[in-house]
C-alpha atoms as a PDB file:
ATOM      1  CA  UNK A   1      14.822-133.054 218.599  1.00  0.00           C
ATOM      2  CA  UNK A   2      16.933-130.727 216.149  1.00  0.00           C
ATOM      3  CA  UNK A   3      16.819-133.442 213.796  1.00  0.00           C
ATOM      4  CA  UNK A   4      13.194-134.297 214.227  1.00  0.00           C
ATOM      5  CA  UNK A   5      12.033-130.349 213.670  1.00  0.00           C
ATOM      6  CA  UNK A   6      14.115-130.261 210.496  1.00  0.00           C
ATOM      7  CA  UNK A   7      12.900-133.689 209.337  1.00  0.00           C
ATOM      8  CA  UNK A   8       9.519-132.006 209.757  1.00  0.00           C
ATOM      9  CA  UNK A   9      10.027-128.493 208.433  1.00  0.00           C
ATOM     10  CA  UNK A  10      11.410-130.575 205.298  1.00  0.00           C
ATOM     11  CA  UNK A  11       7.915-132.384 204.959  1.00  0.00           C
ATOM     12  CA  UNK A  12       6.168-129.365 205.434  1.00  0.00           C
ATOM     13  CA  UNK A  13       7.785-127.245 202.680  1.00  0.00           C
ATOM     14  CA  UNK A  14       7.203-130.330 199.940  1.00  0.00           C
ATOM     15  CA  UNK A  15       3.737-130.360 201.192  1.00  0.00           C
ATOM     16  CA  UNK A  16       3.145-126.639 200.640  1.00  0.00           C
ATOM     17  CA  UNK A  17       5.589-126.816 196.815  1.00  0.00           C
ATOM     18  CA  UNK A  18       2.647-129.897 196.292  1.00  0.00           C
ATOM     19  CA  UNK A  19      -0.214-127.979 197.252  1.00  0.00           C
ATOM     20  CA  UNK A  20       1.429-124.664 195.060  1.00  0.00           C
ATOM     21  CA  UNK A  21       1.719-127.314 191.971  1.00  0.00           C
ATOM     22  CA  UNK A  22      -1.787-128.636 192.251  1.00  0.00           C
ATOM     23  CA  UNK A  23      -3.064-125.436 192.229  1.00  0.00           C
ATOM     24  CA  UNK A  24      -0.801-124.343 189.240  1.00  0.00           C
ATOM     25  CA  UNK A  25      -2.619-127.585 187.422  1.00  0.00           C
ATOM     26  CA  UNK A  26      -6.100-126.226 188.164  1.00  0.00           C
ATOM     27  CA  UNK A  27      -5.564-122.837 187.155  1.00  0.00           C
ATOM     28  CA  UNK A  28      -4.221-123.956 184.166  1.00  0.00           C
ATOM     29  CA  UNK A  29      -6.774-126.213 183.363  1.00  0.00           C
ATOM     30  CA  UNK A  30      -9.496-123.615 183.624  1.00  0.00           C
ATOM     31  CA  UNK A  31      -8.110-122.150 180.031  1.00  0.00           C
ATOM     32  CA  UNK A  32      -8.815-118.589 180.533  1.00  0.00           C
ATOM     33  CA  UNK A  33      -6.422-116.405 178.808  1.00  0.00           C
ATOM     34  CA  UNK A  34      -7.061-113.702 182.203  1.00  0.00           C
ATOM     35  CA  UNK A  35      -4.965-115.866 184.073  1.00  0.00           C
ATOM     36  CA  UNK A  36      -2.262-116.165 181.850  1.00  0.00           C
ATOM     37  CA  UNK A  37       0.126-113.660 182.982  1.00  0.00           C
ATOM     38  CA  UNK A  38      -0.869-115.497 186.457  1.00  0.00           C
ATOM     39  CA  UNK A  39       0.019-119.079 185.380  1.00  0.00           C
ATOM     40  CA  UNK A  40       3.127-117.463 184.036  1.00  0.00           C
ATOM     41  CA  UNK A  41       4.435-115.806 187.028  1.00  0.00           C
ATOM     42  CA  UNK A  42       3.745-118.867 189.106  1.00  0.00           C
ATOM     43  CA  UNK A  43       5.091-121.078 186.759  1.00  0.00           C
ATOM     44  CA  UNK A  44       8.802-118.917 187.078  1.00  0.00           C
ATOM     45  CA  UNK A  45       8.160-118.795 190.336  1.00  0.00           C
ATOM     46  CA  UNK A  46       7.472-123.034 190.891  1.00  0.00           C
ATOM     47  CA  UNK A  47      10.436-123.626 188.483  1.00  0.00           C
ATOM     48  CA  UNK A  48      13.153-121.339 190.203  1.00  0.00           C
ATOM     49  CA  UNK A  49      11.849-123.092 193.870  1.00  0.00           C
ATOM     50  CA  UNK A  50      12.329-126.823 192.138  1.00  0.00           C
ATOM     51  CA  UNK A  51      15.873-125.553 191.239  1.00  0.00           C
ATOM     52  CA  UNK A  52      16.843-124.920 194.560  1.00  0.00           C
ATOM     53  CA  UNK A  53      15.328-128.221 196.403  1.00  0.00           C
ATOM     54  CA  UNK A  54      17.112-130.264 193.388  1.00  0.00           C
ATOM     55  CA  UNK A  55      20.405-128.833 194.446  1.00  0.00           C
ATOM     56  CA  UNK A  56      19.540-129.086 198.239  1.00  0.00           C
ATOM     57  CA  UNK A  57      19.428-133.041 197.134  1.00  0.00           C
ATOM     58  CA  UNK A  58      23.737-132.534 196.742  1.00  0.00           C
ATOM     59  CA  UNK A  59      23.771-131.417 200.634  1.00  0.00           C
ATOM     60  CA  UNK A  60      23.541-134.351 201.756  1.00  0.00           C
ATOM     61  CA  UNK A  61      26.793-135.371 203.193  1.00  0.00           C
ATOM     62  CA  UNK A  62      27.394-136.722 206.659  1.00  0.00           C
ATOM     63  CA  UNK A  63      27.632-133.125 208.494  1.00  0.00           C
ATOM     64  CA  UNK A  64      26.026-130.836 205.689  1.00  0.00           C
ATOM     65  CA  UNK A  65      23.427-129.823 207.567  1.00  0.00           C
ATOM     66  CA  UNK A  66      25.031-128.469 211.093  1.00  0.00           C
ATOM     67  CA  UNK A  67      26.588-125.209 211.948  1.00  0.00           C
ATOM     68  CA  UNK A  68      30.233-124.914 210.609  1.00  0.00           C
ATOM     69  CA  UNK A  69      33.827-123.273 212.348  1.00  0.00           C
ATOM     70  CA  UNK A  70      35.876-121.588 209.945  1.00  0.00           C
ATOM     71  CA  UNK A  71      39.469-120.722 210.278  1.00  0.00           C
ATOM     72  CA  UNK A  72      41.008-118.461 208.808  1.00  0.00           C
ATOM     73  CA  UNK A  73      45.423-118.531 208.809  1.00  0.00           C
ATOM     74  CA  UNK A  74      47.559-116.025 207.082  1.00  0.00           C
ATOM     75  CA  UNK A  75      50.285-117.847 205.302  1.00  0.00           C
ATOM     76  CA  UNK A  76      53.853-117.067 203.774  1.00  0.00           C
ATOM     77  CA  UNK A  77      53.511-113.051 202.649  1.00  0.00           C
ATOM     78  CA  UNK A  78      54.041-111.090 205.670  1.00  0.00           C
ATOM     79  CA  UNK A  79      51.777-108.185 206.289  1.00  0.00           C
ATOM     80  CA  UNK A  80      50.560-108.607 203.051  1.00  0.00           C
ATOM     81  CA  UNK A  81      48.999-112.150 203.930  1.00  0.00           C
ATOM     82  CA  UNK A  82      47.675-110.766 207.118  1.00  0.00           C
ATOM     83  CA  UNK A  83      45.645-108.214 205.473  1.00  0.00           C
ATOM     84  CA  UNK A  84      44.373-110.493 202.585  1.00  0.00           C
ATOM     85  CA  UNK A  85      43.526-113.149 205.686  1.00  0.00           C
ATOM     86  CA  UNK A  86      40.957-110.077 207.009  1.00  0.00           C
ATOM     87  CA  UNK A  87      40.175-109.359 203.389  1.00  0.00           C
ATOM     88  CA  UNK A  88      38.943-113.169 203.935  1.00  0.00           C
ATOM     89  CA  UNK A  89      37.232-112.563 207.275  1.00  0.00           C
ATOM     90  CA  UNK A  90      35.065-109.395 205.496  1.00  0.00           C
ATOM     91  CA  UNK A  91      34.257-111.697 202.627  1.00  0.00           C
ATOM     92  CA  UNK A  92      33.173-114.684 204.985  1.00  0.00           C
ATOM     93  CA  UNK A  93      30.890-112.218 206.920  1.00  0.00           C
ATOM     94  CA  UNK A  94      29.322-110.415 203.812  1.00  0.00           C
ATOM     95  CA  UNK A  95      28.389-113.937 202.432  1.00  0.00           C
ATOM     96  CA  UNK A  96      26.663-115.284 206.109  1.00  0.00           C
ATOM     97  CA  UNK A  97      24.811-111.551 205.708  1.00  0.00           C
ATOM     98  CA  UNK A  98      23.091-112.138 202.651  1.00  0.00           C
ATOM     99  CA  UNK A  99      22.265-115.182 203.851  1.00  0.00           C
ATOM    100  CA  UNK A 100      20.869-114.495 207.622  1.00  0.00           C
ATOM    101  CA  UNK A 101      23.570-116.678 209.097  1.00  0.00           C
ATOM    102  CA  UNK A 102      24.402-115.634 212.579  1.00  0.00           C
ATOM    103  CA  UNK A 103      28.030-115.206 213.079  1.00  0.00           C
ATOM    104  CA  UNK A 104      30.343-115.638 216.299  1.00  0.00           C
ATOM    105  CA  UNK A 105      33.695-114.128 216.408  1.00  0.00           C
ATOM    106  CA  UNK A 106      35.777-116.857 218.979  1.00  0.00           C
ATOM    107  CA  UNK A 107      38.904-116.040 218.618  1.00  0.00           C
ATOM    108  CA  UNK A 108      40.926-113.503 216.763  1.00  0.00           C
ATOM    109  CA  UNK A 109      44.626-112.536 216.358  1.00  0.00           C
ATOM    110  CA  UNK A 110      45.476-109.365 214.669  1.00  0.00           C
ATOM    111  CA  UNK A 111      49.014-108.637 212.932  1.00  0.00           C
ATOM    112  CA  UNK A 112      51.828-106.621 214.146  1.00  0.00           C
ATOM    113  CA  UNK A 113      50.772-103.775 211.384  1.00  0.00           C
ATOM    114  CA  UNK A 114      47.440-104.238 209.754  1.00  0.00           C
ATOM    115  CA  UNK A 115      45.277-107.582 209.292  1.00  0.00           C
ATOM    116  CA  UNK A 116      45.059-110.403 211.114  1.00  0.00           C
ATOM    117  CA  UNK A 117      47.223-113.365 211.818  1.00  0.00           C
ATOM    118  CA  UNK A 118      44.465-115.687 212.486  1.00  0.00           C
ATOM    119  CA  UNK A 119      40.724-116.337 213.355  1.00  0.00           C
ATOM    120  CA  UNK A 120      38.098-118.613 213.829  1.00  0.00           C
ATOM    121  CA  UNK A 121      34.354-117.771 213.367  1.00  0.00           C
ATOM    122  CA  UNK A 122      31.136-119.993 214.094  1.00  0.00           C
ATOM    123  CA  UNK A 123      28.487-119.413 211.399  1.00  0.00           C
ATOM    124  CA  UNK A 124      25.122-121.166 212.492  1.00  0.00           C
ATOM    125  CA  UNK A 125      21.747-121.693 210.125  1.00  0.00           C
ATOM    126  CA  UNK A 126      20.707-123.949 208.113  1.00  0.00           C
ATOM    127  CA  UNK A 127      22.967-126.239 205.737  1.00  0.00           C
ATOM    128  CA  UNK A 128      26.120-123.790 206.293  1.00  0.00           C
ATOM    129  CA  UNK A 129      28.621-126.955 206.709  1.00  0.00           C
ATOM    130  CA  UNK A 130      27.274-128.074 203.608  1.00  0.00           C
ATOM    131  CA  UNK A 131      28.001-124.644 202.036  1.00  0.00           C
ATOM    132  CA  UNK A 132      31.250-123.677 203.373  1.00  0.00           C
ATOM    133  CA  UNK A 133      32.776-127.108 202.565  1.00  0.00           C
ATOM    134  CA  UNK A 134      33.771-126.318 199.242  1.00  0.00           C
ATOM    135  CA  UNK A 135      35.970-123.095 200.818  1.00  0.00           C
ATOM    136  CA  UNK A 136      38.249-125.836 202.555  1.00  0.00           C
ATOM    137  CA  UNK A 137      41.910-124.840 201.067  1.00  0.00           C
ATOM    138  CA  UNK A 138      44.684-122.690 200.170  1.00  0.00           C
ATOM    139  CA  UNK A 139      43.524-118.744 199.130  1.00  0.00           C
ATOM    140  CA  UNK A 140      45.645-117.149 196.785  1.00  0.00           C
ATOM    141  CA  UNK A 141      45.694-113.345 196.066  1.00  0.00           C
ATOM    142  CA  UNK A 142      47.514-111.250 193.301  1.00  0.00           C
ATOM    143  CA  UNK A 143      47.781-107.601 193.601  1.00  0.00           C
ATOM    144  CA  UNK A 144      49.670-104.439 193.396  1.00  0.00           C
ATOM    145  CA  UNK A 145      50.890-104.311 197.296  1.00  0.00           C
ATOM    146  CA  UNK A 146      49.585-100.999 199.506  1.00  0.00           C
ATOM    147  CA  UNK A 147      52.664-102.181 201.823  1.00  0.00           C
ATOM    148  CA  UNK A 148      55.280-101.818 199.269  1.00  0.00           C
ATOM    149  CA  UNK A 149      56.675 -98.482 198.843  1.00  0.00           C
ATOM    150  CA  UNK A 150      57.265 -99.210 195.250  1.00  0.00           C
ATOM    151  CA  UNK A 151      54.102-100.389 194.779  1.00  0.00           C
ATOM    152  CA  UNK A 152      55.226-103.839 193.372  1.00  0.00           C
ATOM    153  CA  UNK A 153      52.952-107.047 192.812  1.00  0.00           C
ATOM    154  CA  UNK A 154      52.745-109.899 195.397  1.00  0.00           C
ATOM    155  CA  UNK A 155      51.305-112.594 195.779  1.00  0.00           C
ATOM    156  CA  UNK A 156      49.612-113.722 199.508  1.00  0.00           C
ATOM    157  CA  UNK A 157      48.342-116.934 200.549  1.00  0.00           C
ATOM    158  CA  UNK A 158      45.685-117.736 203.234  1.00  0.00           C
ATOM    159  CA  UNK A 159      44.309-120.985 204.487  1.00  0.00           C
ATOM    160  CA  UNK A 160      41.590-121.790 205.124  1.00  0.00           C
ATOM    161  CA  UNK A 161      39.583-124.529 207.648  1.00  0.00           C
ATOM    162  CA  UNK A 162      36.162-125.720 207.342  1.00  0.00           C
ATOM    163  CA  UNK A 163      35.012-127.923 209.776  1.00  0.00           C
ATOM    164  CA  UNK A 164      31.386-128.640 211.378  1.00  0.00           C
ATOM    165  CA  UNK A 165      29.898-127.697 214.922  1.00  0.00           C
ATOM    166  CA  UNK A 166      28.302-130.552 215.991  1.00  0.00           C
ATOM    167  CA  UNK A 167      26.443-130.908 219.454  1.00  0.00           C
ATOM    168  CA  UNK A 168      27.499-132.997 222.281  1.00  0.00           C
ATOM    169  CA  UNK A 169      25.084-135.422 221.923  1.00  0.00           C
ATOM    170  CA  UNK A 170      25.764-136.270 217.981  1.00  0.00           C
ATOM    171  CA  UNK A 171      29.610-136.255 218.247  1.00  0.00           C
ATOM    172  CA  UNK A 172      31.632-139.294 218.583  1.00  0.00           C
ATOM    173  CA  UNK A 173      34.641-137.758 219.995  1.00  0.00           C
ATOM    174  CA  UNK A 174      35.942-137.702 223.859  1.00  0.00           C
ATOM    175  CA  UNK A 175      37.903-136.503 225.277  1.00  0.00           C
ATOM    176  CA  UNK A 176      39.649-137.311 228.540  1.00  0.00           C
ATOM    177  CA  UNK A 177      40.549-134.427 230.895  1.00  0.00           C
ATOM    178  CA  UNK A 178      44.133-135.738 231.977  1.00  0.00           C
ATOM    179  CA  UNK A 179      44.954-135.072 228.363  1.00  0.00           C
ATOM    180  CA  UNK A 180      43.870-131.499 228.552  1.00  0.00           C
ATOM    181  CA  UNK A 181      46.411-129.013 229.061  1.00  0.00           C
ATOM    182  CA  UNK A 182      44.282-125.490 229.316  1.00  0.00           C
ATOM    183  CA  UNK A 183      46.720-121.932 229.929  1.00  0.00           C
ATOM    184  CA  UNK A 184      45.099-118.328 230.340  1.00  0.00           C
ATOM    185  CA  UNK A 185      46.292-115.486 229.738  1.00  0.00           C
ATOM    186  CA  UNK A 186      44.965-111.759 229.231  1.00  0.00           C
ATOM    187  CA  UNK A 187      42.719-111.225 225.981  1.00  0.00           C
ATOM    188  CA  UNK A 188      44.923-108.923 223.332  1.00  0.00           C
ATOM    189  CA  UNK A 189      43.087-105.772 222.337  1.00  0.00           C
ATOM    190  CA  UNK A 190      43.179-102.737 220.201  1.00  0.00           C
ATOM    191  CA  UNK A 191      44.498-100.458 223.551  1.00  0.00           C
ATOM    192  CA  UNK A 192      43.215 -98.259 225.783  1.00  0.00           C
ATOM    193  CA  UNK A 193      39.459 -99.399 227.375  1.00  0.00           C
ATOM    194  CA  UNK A 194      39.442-102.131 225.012  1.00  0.00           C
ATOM    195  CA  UNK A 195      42.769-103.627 226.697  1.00  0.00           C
ATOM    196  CA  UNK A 196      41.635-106.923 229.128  1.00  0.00           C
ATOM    197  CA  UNK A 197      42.977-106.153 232.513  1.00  0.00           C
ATOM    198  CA  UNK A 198      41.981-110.161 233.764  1.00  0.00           C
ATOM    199  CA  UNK A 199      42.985-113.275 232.307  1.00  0.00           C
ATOM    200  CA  UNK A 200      39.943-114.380 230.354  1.00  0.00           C
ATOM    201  CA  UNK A 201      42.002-115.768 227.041  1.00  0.00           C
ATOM    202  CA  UNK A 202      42.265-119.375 226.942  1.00  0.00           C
ATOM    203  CA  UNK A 203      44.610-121.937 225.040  1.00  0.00           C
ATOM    204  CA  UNK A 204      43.828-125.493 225.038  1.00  0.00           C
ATOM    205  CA  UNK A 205      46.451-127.871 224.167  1.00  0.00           C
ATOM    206  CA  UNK A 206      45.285-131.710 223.745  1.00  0.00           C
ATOM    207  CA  UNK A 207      48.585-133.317 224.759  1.00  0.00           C
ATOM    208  CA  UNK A 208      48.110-136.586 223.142  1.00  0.00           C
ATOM    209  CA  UNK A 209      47.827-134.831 219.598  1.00  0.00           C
ATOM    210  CA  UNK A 210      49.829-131.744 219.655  1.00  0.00           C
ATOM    211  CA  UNK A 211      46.444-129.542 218.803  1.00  0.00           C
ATOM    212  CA  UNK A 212      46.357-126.540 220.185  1.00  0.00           C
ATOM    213  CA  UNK A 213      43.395-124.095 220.104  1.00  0.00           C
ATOM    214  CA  UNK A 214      42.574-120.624 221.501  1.00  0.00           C
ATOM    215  CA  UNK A 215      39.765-118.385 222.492  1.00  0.00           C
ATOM    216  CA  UNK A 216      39.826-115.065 223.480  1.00  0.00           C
ATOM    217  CA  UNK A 217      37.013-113.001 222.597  1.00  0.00           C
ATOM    218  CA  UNK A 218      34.550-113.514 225.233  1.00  0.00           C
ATOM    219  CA  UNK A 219      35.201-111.609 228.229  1.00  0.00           C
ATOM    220  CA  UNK A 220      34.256-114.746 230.494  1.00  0.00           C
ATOM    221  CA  UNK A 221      36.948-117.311 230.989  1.00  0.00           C
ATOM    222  CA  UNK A 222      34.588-119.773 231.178  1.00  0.00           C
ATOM    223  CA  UNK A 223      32.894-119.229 227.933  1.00  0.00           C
ATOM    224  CA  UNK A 224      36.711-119.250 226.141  1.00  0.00           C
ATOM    225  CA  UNK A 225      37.053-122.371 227.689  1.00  0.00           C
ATOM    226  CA  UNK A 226      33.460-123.893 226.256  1.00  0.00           C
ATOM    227  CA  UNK A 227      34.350-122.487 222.773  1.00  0.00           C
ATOM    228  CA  UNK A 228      37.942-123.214 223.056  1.00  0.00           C
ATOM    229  CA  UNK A 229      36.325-126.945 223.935  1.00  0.00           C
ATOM    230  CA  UNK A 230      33.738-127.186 220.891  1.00  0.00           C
ATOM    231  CA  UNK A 231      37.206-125.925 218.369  1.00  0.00           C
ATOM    232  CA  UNK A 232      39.260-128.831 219.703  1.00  0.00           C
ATOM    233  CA  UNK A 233      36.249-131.411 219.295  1.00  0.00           C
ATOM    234  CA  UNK A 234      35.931-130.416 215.791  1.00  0.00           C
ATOM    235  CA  UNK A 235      39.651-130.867 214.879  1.00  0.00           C
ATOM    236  CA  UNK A 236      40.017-133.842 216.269  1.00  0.00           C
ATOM    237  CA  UNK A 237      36.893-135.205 214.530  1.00  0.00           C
ATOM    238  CA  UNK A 238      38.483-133.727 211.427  1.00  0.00           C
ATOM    239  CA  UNK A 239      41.080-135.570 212.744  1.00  0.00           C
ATOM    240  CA  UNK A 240      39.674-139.061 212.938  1.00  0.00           C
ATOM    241  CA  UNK A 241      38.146-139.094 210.126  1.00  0.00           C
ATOM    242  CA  UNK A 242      40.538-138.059 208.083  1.00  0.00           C
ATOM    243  CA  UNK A 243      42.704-141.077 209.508  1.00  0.00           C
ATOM    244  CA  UNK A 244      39.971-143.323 209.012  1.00  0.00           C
ATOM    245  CA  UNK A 245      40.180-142.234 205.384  1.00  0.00           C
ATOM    246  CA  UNK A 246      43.701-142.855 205.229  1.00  0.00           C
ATOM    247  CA  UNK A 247      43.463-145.931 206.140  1.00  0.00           C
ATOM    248  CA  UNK A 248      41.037-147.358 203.451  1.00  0.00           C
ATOM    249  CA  UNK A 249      42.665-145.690 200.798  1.00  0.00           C
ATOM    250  CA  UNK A 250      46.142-146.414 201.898  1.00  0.00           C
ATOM    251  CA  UNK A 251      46.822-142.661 201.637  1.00  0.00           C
ATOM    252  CA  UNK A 252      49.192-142.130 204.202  1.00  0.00           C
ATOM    253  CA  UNK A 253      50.466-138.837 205.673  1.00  0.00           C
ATOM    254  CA  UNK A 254      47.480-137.070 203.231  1.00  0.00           C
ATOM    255  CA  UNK A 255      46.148-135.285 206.405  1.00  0.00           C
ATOM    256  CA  UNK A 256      49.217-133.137 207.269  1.00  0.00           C
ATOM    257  CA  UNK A 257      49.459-132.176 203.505  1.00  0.00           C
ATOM    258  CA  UNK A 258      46.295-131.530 202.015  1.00  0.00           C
ATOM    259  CA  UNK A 259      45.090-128.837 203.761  1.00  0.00           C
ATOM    260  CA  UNK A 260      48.365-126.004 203.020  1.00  0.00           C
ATOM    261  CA  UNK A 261      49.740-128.118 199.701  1.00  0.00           C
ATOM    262  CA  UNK A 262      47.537-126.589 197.114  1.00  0.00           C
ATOM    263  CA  UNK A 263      45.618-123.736 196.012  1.00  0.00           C
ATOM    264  CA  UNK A 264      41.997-124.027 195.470  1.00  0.00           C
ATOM    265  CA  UNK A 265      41.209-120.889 194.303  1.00  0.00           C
ATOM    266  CA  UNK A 266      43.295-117.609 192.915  1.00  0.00           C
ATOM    267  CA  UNK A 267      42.033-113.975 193.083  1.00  0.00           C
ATOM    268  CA  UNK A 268      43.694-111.583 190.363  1.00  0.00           C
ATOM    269  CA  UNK A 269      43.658-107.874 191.394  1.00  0.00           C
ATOM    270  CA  UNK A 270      46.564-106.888 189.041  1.00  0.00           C
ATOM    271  CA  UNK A 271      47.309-106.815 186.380  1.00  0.00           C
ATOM    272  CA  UNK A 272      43.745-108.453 185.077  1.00  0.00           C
ATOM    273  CA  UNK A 273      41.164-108.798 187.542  1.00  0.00           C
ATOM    274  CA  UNK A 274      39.159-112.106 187.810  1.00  0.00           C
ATOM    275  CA  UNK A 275      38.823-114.984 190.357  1.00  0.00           C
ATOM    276  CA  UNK A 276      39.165-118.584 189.465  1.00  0.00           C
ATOM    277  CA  UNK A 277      38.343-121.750 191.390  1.00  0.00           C
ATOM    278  CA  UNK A 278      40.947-124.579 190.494  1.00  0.00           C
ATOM    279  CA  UNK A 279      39.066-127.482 190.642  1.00  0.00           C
ATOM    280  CA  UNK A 280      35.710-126.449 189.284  1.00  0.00           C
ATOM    281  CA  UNK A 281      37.134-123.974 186.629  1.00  0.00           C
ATOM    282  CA  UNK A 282      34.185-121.901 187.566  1.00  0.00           C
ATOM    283  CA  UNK A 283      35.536-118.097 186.662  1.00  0.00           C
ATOM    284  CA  UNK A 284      33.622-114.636 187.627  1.00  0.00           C
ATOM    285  CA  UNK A 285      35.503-111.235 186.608  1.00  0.00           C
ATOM    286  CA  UNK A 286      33.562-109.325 188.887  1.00  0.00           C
ATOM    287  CA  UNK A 287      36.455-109.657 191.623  1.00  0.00           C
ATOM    288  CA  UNK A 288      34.650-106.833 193.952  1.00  0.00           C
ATOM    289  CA  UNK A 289      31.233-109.044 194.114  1.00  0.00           C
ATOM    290  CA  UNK A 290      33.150-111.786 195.289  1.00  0.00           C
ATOM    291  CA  UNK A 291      35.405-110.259 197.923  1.00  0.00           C
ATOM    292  CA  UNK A 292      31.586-108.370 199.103  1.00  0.00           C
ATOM    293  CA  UNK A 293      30.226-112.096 199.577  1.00  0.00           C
ATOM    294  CA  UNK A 294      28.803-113.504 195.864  1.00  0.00           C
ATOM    295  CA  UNK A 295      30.242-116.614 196.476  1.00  0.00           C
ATOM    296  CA  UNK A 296      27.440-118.924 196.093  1.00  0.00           C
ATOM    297  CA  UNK A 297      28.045-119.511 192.318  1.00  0.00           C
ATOM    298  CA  UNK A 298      31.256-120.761 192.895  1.00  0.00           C
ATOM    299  CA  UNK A 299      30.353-122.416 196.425  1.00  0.00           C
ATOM    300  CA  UNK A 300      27.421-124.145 193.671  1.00  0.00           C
ATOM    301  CA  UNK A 301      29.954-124.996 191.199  1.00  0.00           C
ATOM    302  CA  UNK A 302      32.297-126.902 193.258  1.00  0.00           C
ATOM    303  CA  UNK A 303      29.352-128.951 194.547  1.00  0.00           C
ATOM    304  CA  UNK A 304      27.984-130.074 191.681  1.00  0.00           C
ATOM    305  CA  UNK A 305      31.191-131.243 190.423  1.00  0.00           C
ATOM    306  CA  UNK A 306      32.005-133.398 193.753  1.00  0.00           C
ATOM    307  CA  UNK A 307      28.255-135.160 193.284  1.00  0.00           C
ATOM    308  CA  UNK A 308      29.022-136.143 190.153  1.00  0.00           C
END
C-alpha cells in the first residue's frame, strides 16, 4: 500500500505539471503583451519544477525512496572527535528541518567531557535514503581546538553510516531468535531527574555476526528492543549485500574497509575556512551554512556524479 500511494501521488503531480504546461501553451498563444509578466513568472516557475523532477529521475536506486538510519561514530581525536561527532548530529538535524523530515533520536552515547561518542537517528519522509546516501563515509574536521589549552590545530574524524529503514514486509532479512543475544541495562542520562532508575536500555548482539546494536532512549524496554531490532535488520542487510557485491566483483574483505578507510569529505575551520567533498570536488566556503544544514548542493553533486 505505501508503494501503491506513492506510485499514485507520483502520477498525480505529472498530471497537475501537464495540466500547468498546457495552460502555459494557451496563455501564451493568446499573444497579449498583459500577460507577459504572467507567462514569465510561470515560465520560471515550470522550469525550476522540471529541474527538480529531472533530478528526482537519479533517486532511483534500490532503497532511495524509504526512511534512512544514520550513525554517527566519533573516531581517533579524543574529546575533540566527540564534539565534532555532535557538531555532526546538529548538522544532520538542521538539514531534516529545512526539509520537514521527522527525526527519531534511538540511541545516543555522550562523551566523558563534552560531545558524543556515538548515535543513531531515524529520519523518515520522502526519498531521505536516497539523499543521505551520498553522506556514507569518513568526516574530517580542521580547526583551532577549544580543548587545547594552547589553542593548537587538530584534526578530528567522524564516521559516518547510512543505511535504509525498510518495513518488515519489504525486507529480505531474518533473523532467527536463538541467534539473538539481547542485555539491558539502565538508560545513561545527564543526572539528577533525568537519571533512569529501571533497566529500559537495550543491547542486541546477533551472535552469528558479531553485530552489536543499542537503544536507549525510549523509556520503554520494549520499544529499545523494536528499534534496537529494526538497527540490526538494517546492518545486516548492509551486510548481505555488501557480500553479495563482493562476490561478483571479486572484491574481497572491501566491507570491513570501506566504510573507516577514507575520507569523503574535509571541513577547514583554520587556518582557511571551506568544505570540500573528495569525490565530487564540489567546494562551498561558506563553512557555517553547511555545519547549519545547506548540504543539499553537495548531497546533489555527489549524485549526479554516481549516475553518470
Amino acid at each position: 500500500m505505501k508503494t501503491v500511494t506513492a506510485l499514485q501521488d507520483e502520477s498525480d503531480s505529472w498530471k497537475a505539471f501537464q495540466k500547468q504546461l498546457k495552460d502555459l501553451l494557451e496563455l501564451a498563444e493568446m499573444d497579449d503583451e498583459s500577460f507577459m509578466g504572467e507567462l514569465e513568472s510561470e515560465t520560471d516557475a515550470l522550469e525550476k519544477d522540471l529541474d527538480k523532477r529531472a533530478f528526482r529521475t537519479m533517486l532511483s536506486g534500490k532503497y532511495d525512496t524509504e526512511d534512512a538510519l544514520l550513525a554517527i561514530h566519533a573516531g581517533a581525536g579524543g574529546t575533540d572527535s566527540q564534539d565534532w561527532a555532535a557538531m555532526l548530529q546538529r548538522m544532520y538535524l538542521r538539514w531534516a528541518e529545512r526539509r520537514g523530515f521527522k527525526v527519531d533520536i534511538l540511541d545516543l552515547t555522550v562523551g566523558e567531557e563534552a560531545g558524543i561518542k556515538s548515535t543513531t537517528l531515524l529520519i523518515s519522509g520522502s526519498y531521505v535514503y536516497g539523499y543521505l546516501r551520498s553522506e556514507k563515509g569518513t568526516h574530517r574536521l580542521v580547526r583551532l581546538s577549544p580543548f587545547d589549552t594552547a589553542h593548537r590545530r587538530h584534526t578530528s574524524f567522524a564516521l559516518v553510516e547510512i543505511l535504509p529503514q525498510i518495513s518488515d514486509g519489504n525486507i529480505d532479512v531474518h533473523i532467527n531468535p536463538k541467534d539473538l543475544r539481547v542485555d539491558v541495562y539502565k538508560s545513561s542520562g545527564a543526572g539528577g531527574q533525568s537519571v533512569q532508575k529501571n533497566s529500559t536500555a537495550v543491547r542486541m548482539t546477533h551472535i552469528p555476526t558479531g553485530i552489536v546494536v543499542t537503544c536507549q532512549n525510549e523509556r520503554s524496554q520494549l520499544q529499545n528492543r523494536e528499534n534496537a531490532l529494526k538497527v540490526l535488520k538494517a546492518r545486516l542487510l548492509e551486510k548481505k549485500e555488501a557480500e553479495q557485491k563482493e562476490e561478483l566483483d571479486g572484491l574481497r574483505g572491501e566491507y570491513t574497509k570501506a566504510e573507516w578507510g577514507s575520507q569523503i569529505r574535509s571541513y577547514v575551520l583554520h587556518p582557511y575556512q571551506l568544505v570540500k567533498d573528495h569525490r565530487s570536488e564540489f567546494e562551498m566556503g561558506n563553512t557555517q551554512a553547511v555545519l547549519d544544514g545547506d548540504l543539499d548542493s553537495f548531497m546533489e553533486a555527489y549524485l549526479k556524479l554516481s549516475s553518470t
